[in-house]
N, C-alpha and C. Protein backbone atom coordinates (compact mmCIF):
# COMPACT_ATOMS: atom_id res chain seq x y z
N UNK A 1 0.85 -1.16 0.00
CA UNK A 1 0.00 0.00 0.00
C UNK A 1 0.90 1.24 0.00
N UNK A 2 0.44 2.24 -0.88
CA UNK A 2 1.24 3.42 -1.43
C UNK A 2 1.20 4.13 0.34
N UNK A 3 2.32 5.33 0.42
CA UNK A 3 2.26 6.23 1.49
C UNK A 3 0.82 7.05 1.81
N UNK A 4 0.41 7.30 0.35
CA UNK A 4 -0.65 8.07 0.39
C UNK A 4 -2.10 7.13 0.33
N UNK A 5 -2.19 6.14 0.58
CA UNK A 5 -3.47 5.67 0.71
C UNK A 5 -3.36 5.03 2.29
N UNK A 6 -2.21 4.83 3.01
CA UNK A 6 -1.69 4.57 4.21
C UNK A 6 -2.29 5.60 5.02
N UNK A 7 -2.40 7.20 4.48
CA UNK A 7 -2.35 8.67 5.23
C UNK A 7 -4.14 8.34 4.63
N UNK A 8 -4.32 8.57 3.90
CA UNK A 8 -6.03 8.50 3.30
C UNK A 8 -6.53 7.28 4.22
N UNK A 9 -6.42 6.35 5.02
CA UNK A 9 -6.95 5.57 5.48
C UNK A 9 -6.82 5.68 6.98
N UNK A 10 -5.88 6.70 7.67
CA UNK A 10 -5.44 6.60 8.69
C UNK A 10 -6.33 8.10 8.91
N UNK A 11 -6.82 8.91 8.21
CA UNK A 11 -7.60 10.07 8.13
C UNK A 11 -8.89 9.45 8.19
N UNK A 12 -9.34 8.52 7.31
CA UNK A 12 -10.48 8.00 7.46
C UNK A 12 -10.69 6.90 8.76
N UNK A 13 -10.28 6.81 9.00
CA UNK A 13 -9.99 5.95 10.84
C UNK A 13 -10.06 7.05 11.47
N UNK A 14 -9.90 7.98 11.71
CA UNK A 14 -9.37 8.92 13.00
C UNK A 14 -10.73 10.18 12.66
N UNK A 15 -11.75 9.81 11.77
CA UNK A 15 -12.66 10.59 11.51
C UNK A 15 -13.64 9.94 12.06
N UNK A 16 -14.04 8.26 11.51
CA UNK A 16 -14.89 7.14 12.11
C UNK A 16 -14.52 7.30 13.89
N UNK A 17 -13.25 7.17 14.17
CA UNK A 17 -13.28 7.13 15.66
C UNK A 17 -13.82 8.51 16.21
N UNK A 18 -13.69 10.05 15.70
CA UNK A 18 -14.37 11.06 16.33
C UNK A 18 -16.09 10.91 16.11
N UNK A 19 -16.61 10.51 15.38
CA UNK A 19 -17.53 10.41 14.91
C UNK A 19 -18.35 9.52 16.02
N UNK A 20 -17.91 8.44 16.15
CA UNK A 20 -17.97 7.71 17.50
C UNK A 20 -18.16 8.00 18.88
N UNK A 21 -16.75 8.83 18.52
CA UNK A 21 -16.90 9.36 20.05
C UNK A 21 -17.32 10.91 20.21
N UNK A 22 -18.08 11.30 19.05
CA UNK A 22 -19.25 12.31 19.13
C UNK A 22 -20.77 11.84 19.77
N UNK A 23 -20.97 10.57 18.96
CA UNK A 23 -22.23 9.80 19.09
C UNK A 23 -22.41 9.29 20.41
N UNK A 24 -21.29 8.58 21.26
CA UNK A 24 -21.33 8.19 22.26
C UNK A 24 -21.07 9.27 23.78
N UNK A 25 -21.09 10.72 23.24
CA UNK A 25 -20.69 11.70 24.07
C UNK A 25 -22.44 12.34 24.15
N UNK A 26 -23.00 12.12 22.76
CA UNK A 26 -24.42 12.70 23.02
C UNK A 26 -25.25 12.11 24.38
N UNK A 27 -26.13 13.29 25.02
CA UNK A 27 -26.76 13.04 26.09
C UNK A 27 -27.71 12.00 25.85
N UNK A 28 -28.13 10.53 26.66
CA UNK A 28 -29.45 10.03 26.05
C UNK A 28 -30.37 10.21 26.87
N UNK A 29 -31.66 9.24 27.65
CA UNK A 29 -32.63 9.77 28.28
C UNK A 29 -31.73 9.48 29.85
N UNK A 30 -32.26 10.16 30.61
CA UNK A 30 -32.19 10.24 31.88
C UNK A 30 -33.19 9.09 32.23
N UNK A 31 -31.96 8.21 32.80
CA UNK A 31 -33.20 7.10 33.81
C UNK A 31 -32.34 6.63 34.73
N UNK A 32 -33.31 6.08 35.69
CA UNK A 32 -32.36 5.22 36.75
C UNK A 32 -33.54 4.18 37.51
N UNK A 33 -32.65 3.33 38.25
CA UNK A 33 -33.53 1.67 38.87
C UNK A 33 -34.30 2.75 39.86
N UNK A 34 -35.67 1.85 39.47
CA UNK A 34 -36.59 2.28 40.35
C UNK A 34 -38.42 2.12 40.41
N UNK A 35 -39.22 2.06 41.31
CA UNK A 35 -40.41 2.07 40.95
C UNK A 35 -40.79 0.31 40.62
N UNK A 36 -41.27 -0.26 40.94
CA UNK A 36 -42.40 -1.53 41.10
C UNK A 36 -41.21 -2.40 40.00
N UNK A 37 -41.39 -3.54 39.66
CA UNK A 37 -41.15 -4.64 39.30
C UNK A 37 -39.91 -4.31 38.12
N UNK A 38 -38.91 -3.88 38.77
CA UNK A 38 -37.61 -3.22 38.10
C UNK A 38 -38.38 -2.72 36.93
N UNK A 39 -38.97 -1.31 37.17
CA UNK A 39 -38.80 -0.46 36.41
C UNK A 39 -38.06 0.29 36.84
N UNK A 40 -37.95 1.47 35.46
CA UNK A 40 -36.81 2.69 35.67
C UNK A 40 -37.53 3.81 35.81
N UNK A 41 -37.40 5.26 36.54
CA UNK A 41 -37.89 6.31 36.72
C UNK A 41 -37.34 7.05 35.29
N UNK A 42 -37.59 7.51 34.31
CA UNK A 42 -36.84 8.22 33.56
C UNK A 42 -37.61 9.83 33.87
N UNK A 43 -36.47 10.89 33.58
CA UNK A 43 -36.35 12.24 33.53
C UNK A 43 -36.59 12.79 32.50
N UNK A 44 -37.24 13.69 32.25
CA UNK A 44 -37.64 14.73 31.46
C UNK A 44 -37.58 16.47 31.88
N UNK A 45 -36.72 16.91 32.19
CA UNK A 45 -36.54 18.35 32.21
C UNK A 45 -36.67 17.86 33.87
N UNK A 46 -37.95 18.42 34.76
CA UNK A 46 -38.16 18.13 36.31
C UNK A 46 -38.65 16.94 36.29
N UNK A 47 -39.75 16.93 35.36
CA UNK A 47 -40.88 15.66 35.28
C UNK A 47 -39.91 14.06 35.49
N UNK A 48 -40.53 13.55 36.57
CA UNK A 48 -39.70 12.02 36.41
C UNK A 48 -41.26 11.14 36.67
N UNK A 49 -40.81 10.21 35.80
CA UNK A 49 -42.35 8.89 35.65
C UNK A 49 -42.00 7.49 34.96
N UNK A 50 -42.38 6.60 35.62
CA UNK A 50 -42.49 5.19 36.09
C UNK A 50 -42.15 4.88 34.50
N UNK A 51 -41.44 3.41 33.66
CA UNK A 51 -41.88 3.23 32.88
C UNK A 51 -41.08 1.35 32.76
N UNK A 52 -41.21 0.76 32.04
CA UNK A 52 -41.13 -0.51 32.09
C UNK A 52 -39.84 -0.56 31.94
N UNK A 53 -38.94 -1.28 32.24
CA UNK A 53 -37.37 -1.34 32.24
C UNK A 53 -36.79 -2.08 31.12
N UNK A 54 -37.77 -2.66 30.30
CA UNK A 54 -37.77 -3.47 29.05
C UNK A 54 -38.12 -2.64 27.73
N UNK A 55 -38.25 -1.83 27.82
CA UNK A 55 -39.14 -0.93 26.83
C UNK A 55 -38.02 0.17 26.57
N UNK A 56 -37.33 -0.17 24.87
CA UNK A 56 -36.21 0.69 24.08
C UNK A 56 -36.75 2.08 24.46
N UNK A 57 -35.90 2.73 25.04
CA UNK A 57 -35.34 4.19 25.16
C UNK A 57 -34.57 5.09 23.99
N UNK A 58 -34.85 5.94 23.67
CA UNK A 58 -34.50 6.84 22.85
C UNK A 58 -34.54 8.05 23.25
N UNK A 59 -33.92 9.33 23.17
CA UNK A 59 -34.04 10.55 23.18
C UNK A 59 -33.11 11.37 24.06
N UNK A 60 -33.39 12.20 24.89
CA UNK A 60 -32.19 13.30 25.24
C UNK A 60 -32.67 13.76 27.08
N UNK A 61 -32.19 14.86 27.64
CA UNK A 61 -32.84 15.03 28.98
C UNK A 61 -34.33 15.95 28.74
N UNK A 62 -34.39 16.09 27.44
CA UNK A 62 -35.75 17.19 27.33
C UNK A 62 -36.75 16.38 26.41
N UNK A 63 -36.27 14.83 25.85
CA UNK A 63 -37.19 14.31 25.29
C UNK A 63 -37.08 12.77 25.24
N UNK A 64 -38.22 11.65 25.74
CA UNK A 64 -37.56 10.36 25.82
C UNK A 64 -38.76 9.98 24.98
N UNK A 65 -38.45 9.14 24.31
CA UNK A 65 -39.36 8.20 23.28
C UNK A 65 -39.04 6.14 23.68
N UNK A 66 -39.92 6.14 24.74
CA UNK A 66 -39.96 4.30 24.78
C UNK A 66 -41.25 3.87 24.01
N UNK A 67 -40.46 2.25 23.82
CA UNK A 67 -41.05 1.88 22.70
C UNK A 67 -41.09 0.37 23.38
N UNK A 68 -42.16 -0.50 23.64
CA UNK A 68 -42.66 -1.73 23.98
C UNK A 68 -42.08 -2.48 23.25
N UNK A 69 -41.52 -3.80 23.84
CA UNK A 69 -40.64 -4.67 22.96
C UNK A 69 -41.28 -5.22 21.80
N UNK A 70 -42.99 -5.19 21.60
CA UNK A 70 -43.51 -6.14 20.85
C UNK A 70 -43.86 -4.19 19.35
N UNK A 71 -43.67 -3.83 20.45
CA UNK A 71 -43.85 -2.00 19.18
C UNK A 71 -45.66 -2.16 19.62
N UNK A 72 -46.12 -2.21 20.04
CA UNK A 72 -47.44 -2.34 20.18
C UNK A 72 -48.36 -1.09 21.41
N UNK A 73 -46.84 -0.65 22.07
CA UNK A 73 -46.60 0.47 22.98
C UNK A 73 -45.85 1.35 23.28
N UNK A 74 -46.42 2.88 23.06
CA UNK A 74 -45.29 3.87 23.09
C UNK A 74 -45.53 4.94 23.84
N UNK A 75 -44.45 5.58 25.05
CA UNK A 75 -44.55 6.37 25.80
C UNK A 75 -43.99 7.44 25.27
N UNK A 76 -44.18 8.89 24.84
CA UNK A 76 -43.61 10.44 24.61
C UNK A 76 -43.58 11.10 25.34
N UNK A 77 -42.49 11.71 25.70
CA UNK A 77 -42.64 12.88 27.27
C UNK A 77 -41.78 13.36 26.72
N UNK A 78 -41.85 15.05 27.00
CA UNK A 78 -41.33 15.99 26.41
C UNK A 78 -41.47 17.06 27.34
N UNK A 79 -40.58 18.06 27.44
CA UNK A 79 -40.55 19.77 27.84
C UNK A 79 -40.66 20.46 26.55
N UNK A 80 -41.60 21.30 26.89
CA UNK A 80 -42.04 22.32 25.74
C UNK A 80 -40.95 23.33 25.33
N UNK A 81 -40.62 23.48 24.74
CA UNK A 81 -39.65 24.69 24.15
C UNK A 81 -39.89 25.72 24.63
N UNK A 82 -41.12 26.29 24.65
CA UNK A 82 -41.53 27.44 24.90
C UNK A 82 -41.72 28.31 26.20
N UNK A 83 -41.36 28.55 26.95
CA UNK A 83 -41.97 29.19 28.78
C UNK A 83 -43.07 30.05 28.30
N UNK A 84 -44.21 30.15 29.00
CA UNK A 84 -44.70 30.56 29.14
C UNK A 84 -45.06 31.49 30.59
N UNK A 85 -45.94 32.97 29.81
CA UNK A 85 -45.91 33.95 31.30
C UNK A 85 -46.34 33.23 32.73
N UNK A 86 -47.36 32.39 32.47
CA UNK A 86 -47.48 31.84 33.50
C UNK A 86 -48.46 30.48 33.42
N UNK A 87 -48.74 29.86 34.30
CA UNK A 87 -49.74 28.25 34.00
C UNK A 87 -50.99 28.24 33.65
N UNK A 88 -51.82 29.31 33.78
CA UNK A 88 -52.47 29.54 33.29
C UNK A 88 -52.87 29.47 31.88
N UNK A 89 -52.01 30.71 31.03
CA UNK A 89 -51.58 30.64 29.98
C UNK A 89 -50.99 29.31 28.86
N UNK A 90 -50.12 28.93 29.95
CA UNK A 90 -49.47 27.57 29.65
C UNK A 90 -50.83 26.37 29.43
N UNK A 91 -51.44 26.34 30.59
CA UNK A 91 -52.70 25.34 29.88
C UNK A 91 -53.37 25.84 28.93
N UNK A 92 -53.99 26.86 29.04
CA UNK A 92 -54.62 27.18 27.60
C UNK A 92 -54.26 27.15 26.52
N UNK A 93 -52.66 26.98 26.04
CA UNK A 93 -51.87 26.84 24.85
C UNK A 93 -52.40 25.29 25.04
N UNK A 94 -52.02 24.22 25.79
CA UNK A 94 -51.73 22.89 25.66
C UNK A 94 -53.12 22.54 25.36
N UNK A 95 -54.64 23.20 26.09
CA UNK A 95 -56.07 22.95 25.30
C UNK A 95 -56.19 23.07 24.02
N UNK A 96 -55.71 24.25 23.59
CA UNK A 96 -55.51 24.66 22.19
C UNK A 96 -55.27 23.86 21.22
N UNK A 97 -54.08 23.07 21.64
CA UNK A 97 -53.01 22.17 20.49
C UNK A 97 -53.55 20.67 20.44
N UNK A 98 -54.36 20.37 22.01
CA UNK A 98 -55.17 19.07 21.79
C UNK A 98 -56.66 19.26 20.76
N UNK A 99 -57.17 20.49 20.75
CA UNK A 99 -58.08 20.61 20.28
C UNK A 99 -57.76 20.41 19.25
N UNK A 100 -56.86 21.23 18.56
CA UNK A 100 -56.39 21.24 17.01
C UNK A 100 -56.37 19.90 16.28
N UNK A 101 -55.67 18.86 16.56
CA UNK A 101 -55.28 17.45 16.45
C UNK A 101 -56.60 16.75 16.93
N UNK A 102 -58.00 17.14 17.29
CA UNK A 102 -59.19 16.11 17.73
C UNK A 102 -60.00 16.19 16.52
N UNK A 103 -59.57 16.63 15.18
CA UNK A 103 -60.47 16.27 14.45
C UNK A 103 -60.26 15.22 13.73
N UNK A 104 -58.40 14.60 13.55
CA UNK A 104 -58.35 13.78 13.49
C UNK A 104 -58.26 12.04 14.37
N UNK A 105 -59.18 12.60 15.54
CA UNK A 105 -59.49 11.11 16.17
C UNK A 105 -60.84 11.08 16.52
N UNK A 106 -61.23 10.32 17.15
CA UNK A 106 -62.30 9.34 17.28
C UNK A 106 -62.84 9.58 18.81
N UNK A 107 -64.37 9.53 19.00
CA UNK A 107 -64.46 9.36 20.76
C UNK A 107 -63.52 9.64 21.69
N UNK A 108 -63.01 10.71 21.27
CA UNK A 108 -62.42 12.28 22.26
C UNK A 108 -62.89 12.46 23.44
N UNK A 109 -62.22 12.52 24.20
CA UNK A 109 -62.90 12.87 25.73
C UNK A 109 -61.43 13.53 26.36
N UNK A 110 -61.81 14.99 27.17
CA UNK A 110 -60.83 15.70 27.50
C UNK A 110 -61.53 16.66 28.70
N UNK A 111 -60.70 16.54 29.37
CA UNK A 111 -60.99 17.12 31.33
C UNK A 111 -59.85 17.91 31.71
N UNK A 112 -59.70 18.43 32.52
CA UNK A 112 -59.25 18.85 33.39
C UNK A 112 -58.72 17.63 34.67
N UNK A 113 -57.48 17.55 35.05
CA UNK A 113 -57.02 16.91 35.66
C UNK A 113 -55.98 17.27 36.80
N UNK A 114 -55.08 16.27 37.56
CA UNK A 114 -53.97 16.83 37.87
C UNK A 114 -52.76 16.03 37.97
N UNK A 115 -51.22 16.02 37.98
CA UNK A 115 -50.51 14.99 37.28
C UNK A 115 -48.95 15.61 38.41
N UNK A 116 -48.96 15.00 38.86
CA UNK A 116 -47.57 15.20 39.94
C UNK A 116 -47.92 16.72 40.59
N UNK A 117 -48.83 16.76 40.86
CA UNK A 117 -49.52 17.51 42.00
C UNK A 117 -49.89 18.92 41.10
N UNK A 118 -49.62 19.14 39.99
CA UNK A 118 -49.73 20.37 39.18
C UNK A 118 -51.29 19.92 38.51
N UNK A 119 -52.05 21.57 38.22
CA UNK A 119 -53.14 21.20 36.87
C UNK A 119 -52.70 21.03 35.97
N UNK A 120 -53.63 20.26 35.46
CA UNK A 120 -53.40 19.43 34.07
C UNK A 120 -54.62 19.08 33.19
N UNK A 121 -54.36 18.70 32.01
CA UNK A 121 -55.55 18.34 31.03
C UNK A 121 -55.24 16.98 30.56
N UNK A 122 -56.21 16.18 30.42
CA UNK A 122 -55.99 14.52 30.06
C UNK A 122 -56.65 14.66 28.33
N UNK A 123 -56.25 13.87 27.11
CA UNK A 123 -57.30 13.78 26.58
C UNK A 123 -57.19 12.41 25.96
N UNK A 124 -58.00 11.64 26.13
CA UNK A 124 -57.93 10.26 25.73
C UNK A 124 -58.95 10.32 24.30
N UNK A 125 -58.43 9.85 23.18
CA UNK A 125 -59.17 9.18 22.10
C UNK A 125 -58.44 8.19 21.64
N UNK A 126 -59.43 7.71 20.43
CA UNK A 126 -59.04 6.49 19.20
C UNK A 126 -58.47 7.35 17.86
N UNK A 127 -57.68 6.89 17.16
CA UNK A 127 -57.02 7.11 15.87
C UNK A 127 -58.15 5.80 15.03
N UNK A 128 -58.29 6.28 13.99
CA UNK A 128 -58.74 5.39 13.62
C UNK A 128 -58.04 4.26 12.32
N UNK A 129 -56.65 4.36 13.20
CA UNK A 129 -55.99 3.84 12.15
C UNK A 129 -55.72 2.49 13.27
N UNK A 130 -56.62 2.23 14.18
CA UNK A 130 -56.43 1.23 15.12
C UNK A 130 -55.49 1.50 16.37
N UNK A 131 -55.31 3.11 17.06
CA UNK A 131 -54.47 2.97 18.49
C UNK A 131 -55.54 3.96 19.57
N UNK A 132 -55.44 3.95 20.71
CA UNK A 132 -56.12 4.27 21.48
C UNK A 132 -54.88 4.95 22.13
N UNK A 133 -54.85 6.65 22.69
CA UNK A 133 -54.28 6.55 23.51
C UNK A 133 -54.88 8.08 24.90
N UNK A 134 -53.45 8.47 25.46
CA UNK A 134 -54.09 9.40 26.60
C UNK A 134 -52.66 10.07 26.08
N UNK A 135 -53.69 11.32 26.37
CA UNK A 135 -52.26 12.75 26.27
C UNK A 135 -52.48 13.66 27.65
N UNK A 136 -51.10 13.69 28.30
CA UNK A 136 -51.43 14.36 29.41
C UNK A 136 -50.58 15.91 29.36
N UNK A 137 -51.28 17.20 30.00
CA UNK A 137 -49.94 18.50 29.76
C UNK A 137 -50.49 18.78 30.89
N UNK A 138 -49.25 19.03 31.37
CA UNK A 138 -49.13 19.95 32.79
C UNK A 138 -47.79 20.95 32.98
N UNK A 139 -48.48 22.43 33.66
CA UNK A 139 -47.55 23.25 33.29
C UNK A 139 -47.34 23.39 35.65
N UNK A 140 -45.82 24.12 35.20
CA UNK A 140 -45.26 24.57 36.46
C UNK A 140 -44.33 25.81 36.22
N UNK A 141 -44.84 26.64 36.80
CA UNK A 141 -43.70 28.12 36.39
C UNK A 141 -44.00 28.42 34.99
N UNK A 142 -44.77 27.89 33.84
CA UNK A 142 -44.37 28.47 32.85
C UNK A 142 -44.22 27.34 31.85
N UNK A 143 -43.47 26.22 32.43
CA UNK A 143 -42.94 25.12 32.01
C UNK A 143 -44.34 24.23 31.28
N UNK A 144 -43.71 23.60 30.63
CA UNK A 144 -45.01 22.95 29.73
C UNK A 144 -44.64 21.69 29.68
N UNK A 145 -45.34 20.32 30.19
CA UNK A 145 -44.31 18.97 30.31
C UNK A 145 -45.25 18.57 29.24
N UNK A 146 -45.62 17.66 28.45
CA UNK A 146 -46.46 16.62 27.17
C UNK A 146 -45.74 14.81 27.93
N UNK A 147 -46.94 14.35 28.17
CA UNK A 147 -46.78 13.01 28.12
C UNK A 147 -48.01 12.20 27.73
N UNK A 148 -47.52 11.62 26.35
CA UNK A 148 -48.25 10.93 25.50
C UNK A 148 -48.26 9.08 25.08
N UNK A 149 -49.16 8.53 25.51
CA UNK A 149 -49.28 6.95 25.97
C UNK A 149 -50.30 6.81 24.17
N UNK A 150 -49.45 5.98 23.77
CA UNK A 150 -50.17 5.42 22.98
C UNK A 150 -49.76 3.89 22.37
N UNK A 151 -51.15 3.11 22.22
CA UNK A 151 -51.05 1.70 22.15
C UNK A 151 -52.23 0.97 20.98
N UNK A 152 -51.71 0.09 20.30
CA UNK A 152 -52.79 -0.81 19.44
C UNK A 152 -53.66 -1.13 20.05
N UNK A 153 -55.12 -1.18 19.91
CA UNK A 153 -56.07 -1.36 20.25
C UNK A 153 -56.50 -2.88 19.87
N UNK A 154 -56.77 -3.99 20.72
CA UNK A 154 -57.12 -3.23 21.88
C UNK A 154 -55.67 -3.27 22.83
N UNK A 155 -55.46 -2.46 23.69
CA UNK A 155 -54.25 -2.57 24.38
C UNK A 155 -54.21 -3.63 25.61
N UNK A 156 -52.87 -4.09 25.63
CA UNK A 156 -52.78 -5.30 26.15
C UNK A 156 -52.28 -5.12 27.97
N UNK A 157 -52.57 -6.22 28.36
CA UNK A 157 -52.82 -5.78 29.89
C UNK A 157 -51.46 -4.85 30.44
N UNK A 158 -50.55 -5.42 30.24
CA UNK A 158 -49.20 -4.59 30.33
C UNK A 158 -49.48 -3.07 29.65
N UNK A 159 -50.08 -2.65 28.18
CA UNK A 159 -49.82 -1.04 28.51
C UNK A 159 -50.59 -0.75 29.25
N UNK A 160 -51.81 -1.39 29.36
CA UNK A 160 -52.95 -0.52 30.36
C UNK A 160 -52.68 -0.24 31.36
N UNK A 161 -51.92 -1.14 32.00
CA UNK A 161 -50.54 -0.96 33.62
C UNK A 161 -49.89 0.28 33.65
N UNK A 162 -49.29 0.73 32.60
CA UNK A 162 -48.53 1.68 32.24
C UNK A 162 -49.22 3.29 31.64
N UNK A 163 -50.04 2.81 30.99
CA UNK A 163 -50.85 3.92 30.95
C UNK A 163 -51.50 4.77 32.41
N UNK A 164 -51.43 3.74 33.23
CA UNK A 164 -52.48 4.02 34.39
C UNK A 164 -51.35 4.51 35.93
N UNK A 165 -50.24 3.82 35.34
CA UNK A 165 -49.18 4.32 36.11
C UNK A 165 -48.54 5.89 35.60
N UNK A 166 -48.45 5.74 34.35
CA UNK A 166 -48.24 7.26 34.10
C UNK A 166 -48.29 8.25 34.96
N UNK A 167 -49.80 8.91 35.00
CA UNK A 167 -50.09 10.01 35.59
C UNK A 167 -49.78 9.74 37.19
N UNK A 168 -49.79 8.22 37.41
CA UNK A 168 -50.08 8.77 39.44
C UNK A 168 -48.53 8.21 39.77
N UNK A 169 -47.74 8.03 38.75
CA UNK A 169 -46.15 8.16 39.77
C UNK A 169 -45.49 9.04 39.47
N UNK A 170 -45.49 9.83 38.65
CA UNK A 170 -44.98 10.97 37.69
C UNK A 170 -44.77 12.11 39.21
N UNK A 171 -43.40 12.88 39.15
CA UNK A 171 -43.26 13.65 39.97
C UNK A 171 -42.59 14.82 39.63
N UNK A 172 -42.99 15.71 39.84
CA UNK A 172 -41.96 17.18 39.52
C UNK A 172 -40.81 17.71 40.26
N UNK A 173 -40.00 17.87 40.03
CA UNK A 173 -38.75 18.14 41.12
C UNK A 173 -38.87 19.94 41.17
N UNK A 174 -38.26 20.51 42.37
CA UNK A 174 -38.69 21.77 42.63
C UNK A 174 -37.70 22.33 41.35
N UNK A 175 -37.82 23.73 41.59
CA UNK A 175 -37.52 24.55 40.35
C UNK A 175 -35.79 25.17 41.25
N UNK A 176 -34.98 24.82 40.80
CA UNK A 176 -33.98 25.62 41.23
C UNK A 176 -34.01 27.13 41.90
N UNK A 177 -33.02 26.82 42.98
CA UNK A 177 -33.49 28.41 44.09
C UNK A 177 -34.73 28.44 44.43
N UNK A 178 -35.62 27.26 44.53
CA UNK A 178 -37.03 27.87 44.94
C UNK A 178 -37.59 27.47 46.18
């Protein structure tokens, strides 16, 4: 092998290895052991909530995407980009954006709720592309959390566990300096 395909290959190695160790430096979800039958608590911005310890993880500290081993169940929790002046405000944006998205589902039903001790709005429908699920938003300071349960219909005893654990283990951690 010539000098120069020796240097061209030793450039292309030392690019694959940063590349690597870019990918493996990115933040993934925040979780740790915890909560009923080895599940993991995973983190979302303050928001921390229960989720199956078997169920692929994806995403960052401001967004986790699990996914049920059979794909038949999927948890979304997210921090909103946006602060808002205050919670008030903040729910009325998050009514807004469920409303928007209810014309494409089915037997809609949406309340007023409350979700790690904050108000909140639930809205459970059908897709009618066969999934059933529950969308929950709850704001704190401004803060806007989205946690979205959705599963093939009909859903199987395990998400319904999880769906139902959602909202009542889910906890907010205080707000720095407060």
């Amino acid at each position: 092998m010539t000098r120069g395909r020796w240097m061209a290959l030793a450039t292309l190695a030392a690019s694959a290895c940063s590349l690597v160790h870019e990918r493996a430096a990115e933040p993934g979800p925040i979780s740790r052991p915890g909560g009923e039958g080895g599940a993991l608590l995973y983190t979302v911005g303050r928001l921390t909530f229960q989720a199956p310890a078997a169920w692929e993880a994806k995403g960052d500290p401001r967004r986790v995407l699990l996914t049920s081993p059979d794909g038949a169940s999927r948890i979304d929790a997210q921090l909103g980009e946006k602060a808002f002046a205050d919670d008030t405000s903040c729910l009325a944006q998050a009514q807004d954006a469920l409303a928007k998205g209810e014309s494409k589902l089915q037997n809609v039903r949406r309340h007023p709720t409350t979700v790690a001790g904050r108000k909140a709005v639930v809205q459970e429908a059908d897709d009618p592309r066969g999934w059933h699920g529950w969308a929950w938003a709850l704001c704190d300071g401004g803060e806007q959390y989205r946690v979205f349960f959705t599963g093939r219909s009909p859903i199987d005893a395990q998400g319904l566990e999880v769906a139902r654990l959602l909202p009542t283990t889910a906890t907010l951690a205080t707000r720095p300096g407060a």
